[in-house]
C-alpha atoms as a PDB file:
ATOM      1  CA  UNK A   1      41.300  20.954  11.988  1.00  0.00           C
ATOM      2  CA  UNK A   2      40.457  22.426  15.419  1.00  0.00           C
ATOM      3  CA  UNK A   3      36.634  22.308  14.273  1.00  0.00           C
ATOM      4  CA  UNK A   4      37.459  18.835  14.855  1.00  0.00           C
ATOM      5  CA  UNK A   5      37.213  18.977  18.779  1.00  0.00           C
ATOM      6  CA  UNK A   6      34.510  21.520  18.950  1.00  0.00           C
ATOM      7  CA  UNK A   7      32.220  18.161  19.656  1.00  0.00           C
ATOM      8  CA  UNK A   8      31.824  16.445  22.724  1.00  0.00           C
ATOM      9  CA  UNK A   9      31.479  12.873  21.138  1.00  0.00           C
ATOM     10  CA  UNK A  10      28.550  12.284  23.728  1.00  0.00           C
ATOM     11  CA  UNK A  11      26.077  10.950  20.642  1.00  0.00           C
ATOM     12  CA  UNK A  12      23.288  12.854  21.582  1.00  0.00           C
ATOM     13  CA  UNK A  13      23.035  13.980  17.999  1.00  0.00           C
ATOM     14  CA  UNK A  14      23.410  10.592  16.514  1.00  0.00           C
ATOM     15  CA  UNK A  15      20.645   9.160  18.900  1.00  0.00           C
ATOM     16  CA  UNK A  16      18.037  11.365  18.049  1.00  0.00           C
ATOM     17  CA  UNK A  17      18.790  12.231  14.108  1.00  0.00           C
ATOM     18  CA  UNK A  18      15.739  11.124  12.288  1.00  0.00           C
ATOM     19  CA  UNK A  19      17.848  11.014   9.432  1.00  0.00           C
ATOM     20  CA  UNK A  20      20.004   8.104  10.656  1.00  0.00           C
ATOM     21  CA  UNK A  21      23.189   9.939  10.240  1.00  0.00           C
ATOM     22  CA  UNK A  22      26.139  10.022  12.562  1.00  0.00           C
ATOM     23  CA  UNK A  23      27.696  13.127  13.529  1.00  0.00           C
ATOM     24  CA  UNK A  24      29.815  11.572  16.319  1.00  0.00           C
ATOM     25  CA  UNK A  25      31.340   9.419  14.059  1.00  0.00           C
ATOM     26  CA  UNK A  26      32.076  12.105  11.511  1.00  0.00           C
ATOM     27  CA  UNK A  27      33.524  13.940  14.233  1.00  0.00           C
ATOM     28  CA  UNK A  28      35.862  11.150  15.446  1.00  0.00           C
ATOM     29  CA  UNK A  29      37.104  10.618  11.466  1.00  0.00           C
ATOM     30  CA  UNK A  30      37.456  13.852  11.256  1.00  0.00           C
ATOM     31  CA  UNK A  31      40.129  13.835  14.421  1.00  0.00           C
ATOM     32  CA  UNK A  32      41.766  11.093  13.514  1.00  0.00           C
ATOM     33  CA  UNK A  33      42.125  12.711   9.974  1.00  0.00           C
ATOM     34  CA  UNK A  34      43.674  16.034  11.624  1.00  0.00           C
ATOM     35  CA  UNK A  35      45.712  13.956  14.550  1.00  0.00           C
ATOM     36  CA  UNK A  36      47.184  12.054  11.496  1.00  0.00           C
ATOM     37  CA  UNK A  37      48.039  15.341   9.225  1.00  0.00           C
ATOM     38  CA  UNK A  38      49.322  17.257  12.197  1.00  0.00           C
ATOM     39  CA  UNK A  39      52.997  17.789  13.292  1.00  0.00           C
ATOM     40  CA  UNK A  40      51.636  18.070  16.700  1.00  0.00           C
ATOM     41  CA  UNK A  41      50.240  21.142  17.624  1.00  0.00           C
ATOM     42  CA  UNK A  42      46.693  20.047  18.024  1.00  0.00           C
ATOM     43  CA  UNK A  43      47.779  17.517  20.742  1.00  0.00           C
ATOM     44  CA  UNK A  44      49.381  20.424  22.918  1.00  0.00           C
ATOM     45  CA  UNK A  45      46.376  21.199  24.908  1.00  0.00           C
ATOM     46  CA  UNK A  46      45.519  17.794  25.644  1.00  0.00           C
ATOM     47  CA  UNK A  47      48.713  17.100  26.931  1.00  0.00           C
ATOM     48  CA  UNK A  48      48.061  16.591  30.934  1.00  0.00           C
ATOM     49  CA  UNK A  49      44.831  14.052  29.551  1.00  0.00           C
ATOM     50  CA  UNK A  50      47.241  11.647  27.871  1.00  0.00           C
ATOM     51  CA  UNK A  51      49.663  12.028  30.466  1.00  0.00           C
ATOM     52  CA  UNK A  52      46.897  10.927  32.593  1.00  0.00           C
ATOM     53  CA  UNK A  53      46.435   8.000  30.216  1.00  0.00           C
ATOM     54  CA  UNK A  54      49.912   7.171  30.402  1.00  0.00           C
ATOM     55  CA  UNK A  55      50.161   6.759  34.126  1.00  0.00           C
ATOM     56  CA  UNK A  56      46.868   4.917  33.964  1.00  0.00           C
ATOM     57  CA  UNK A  57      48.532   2.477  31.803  1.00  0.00           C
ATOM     58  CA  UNK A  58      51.878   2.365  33.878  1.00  0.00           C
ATOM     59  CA  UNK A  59      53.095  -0.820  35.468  1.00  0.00           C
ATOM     60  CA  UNK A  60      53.541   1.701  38.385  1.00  0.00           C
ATOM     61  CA  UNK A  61      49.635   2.286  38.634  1.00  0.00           C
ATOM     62  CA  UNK A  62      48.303  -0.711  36.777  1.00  0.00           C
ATOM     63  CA  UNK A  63      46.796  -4.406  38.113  1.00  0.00           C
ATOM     64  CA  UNK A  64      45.933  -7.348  36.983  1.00  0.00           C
ATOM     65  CA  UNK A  65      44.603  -9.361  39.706  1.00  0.00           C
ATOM     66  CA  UNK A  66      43.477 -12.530  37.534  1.00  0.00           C
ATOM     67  CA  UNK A  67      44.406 -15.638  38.201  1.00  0.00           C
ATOM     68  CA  UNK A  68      43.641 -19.110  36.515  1.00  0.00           C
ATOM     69  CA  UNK A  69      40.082 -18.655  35.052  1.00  0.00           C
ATOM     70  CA  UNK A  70      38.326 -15.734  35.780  1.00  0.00           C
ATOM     71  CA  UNK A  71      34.946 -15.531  33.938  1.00  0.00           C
ATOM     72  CA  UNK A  72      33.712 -11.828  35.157  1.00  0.00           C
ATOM     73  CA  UNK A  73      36.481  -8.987  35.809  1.00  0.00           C
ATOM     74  CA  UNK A  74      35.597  -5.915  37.700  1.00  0.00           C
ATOM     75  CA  UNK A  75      37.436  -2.620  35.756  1.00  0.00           C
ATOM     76  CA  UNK A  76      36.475   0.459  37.211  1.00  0.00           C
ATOM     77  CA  UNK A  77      38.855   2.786  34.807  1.00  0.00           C
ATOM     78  CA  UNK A  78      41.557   4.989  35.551  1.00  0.00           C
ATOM     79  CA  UNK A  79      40.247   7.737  37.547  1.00  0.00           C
ATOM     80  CA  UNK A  80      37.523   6.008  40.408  1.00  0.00           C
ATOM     81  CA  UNK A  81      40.534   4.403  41.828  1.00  0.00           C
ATOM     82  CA  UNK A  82      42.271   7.196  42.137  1.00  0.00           C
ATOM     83  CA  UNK A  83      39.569   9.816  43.251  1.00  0.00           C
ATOM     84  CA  UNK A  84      37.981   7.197  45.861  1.00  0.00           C
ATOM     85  CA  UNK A  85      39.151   4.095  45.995  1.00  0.00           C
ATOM     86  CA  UNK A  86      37.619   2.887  49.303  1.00  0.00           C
ATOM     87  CA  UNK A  87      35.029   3.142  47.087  1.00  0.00           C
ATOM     88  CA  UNK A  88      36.710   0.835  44.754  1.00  0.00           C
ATOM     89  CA  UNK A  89      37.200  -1.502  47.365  1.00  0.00           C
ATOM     90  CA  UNK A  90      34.178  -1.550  48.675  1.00  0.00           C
ATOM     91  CA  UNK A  91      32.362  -2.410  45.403  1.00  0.00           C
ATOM     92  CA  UNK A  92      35.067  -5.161  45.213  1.00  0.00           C
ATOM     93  CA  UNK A  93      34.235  -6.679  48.334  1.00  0.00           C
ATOM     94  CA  UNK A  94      30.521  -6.553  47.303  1.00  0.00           C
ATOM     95  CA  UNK A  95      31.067  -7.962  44.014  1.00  0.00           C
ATOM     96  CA  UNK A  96      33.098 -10.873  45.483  1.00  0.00           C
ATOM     97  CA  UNK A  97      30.383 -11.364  47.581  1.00  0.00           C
ATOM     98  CA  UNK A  98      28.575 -12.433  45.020  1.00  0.00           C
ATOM     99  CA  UNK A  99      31.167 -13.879  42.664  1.00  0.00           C
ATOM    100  CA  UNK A 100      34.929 -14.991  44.324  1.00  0.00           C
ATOM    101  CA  UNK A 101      36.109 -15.953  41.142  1.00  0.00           C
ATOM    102  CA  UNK A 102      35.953 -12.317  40.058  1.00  0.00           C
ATOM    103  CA  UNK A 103      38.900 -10.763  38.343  1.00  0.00           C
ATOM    104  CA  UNK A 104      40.487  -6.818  39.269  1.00  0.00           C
ATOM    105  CA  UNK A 105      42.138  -4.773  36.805  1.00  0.00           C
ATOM    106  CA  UNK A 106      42.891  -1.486  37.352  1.00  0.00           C
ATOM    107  CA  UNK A 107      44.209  -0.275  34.062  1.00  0.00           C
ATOM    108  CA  UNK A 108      43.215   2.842  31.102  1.00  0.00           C
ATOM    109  CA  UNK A 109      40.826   1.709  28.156  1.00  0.00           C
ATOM    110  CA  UNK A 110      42.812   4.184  26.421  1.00  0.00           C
ATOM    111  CA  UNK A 111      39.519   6.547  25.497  1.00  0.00           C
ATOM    112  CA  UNK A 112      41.266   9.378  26.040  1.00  0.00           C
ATOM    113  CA  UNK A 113      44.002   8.626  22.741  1.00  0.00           C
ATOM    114  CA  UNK A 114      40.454   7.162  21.106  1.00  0.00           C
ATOM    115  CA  UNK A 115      38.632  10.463  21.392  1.00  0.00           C
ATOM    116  CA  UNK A 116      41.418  12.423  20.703  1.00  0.00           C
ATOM    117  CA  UNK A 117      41.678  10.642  17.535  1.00  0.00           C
ATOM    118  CA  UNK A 118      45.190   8.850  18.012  1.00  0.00           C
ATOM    119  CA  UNK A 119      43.009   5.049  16.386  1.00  0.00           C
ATOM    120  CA  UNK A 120      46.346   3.530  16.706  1.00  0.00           C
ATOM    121  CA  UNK A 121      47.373   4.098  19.741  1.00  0.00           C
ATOM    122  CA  UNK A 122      44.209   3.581  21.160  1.00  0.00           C
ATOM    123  CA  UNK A 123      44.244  -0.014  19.028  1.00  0.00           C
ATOM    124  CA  UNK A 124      47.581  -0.802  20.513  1.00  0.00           C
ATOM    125  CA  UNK A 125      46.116   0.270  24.259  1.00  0.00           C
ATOM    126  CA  UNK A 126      42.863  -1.491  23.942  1.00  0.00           C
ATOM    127  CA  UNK A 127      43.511  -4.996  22.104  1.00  0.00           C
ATOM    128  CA  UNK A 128      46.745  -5.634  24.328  1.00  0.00           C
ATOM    129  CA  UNK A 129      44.333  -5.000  27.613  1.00  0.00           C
ATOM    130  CA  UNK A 130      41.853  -7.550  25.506  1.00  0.00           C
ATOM    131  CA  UNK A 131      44.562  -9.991  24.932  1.00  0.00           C
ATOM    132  CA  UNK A 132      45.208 -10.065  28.558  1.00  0.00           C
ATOM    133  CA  UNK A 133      41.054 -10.677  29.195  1.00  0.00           C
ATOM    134  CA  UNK A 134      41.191 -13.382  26.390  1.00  0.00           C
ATOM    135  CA  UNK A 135      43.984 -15.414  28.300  1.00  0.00           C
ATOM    136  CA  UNK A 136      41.876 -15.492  31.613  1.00  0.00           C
ATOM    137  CA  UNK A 137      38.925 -16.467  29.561  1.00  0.00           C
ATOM    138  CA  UNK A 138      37.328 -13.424  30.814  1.00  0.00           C
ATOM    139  CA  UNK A 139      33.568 -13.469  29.123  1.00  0.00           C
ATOM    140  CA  UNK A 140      32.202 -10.259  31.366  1.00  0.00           C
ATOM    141  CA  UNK A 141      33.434  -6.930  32.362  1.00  0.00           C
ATOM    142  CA  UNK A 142      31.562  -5.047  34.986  1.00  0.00           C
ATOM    143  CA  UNK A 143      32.779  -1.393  34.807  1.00  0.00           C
ATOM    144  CA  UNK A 144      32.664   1.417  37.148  1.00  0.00           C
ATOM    145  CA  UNK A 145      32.835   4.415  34.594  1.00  0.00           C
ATOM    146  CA  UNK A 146      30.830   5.244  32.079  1.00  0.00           C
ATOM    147  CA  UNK A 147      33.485   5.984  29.302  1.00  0.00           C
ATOM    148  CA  UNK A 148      35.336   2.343  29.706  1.00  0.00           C
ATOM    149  CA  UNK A 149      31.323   1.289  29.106  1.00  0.00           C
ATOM    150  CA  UNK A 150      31.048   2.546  26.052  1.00  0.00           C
ATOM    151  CA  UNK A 151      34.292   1.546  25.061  1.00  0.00           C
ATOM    152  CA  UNK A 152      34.425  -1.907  25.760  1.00  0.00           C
ATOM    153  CA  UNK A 153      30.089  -2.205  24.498  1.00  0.00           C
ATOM    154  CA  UNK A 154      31.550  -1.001  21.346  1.00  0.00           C
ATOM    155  CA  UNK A 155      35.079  -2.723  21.000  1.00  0.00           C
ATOM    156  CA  UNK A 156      34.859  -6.251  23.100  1.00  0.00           C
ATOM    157  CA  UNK A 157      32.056  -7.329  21.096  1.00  0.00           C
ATOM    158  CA  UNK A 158      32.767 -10.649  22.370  1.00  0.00           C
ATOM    159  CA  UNK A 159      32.402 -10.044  25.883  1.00  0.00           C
ATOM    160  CA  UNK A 160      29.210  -8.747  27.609  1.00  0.00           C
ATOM    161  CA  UNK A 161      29.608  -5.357  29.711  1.00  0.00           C
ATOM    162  CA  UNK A 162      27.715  -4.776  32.830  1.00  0.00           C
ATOM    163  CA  UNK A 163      27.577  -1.375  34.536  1.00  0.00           C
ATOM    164  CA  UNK A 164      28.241  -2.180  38.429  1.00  0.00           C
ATOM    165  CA  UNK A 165      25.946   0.436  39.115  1.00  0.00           C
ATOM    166  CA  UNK A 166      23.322  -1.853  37.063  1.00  0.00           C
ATOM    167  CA  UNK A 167      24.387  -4.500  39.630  1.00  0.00           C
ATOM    168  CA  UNK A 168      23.779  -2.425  42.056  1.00  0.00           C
ATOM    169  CA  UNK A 169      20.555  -1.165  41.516  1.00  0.00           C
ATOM    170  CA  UNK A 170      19.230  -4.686  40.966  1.00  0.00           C
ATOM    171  CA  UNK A 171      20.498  -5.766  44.467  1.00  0.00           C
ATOM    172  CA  UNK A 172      20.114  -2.838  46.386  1.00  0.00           C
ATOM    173  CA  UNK A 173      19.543  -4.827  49.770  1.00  0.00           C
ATOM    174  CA  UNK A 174      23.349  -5.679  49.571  1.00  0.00           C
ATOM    175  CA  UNK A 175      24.683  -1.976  49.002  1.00  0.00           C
ATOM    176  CA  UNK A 176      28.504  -2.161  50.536  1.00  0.00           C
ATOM    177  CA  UNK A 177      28.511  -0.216  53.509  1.00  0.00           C
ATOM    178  CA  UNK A 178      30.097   3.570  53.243  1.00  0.00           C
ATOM    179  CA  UNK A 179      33.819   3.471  53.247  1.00  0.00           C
ATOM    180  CA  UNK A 180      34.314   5.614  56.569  1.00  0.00           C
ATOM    181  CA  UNK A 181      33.440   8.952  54.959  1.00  0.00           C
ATOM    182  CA  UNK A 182      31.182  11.340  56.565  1.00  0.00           C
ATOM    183  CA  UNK A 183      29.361  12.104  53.265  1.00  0.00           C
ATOM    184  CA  UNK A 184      26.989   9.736  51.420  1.00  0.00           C
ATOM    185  CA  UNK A 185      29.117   7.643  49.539  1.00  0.00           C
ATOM    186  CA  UNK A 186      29.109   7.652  45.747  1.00  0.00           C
ATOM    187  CA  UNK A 187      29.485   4.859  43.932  1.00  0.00           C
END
């Protein structure tokens, strides 16, 4: 079962395979086949990540700043908060800028239990955090971090996903301004 995890899921492989096949997604079944058959051992190193995921999902560190109707919603994950968020707020302020209607969550996609191959925790994560988009009438997610892109491209079919760094790039005139740090700012 450890073989498993030997794969970074990046789908490299499955992007360039002129055969068509899919070697991340045997990968993840193959996880989700050992996380199911295990008594628990195979979880033990990974036990600070969903610990991590937990807190990211705690009412103690989560937000839902949506209110009424809000058609775009800015989620930049679980860790750029943390790590920077003058950062965070900064791209907020810019983003409002340009939309004041715009939603805030700050919340886990749950790709950590998803990766790990824990589907139904991840399911239980991910549709209650869509249930929440689906009563604001959310219809776009602009994301901060690469991982909650994929997730939500690939799970909130529904909904379009922009990368803020997209957004960015596209209206570069209007980059926010660097959040008092002495370093180029990177958002």
């Amino acid at each position: 079962p450890e073989i498993a995890y030997e794969c970074s899921l990046c789908s490299h492989c499955t992007a360039v395979c002129p055969f068509g096949v899919d070697p991340n997604g045997l990968f993840l079944g193959m996880r989700t086949a050992a996380y199911q058959s295990d008594s628990g051992n195979l979880m033990a190193p990974y036990k600070m990540l969903l610990g991590y995921e937990a807190r990211g999902n705690s009412s103690l560190f989560r937000f839902f700043g949506l209110s009424g109707k809000s058609p775009s919603v800015f989620f930049p994950g679980c860790s750029l908060p943390g790590y920077n968020p003058d950062a965070v707020f900064s791209l907020i302020q810019w983003l409002r800028s340009r939309d004041p209607s715009l939603g805030v969550v700050l919340s886990c996609c749950g790709k950590p239990s998803h990766d790990l191959g824990r589907k139904e925790a991840f399911h239980e994560m991910f549709n209650t955090l869509l249930a929440r988009f689906r009563e604001h009438s959310v219809e776009r997610i602009i994301t901060a971090c690469p991982n909650c892109h994929k997730v939500f491209a690939t799970y909130a079919e529904d909904m379009e996903v922009v990368s803020a760094y997209q957004m960015l790039a596209r209206d570069s005139s209007m980059l926010p301004a660097p959040c008092g740090y002495s370093s180029p700012m990177l958002i």
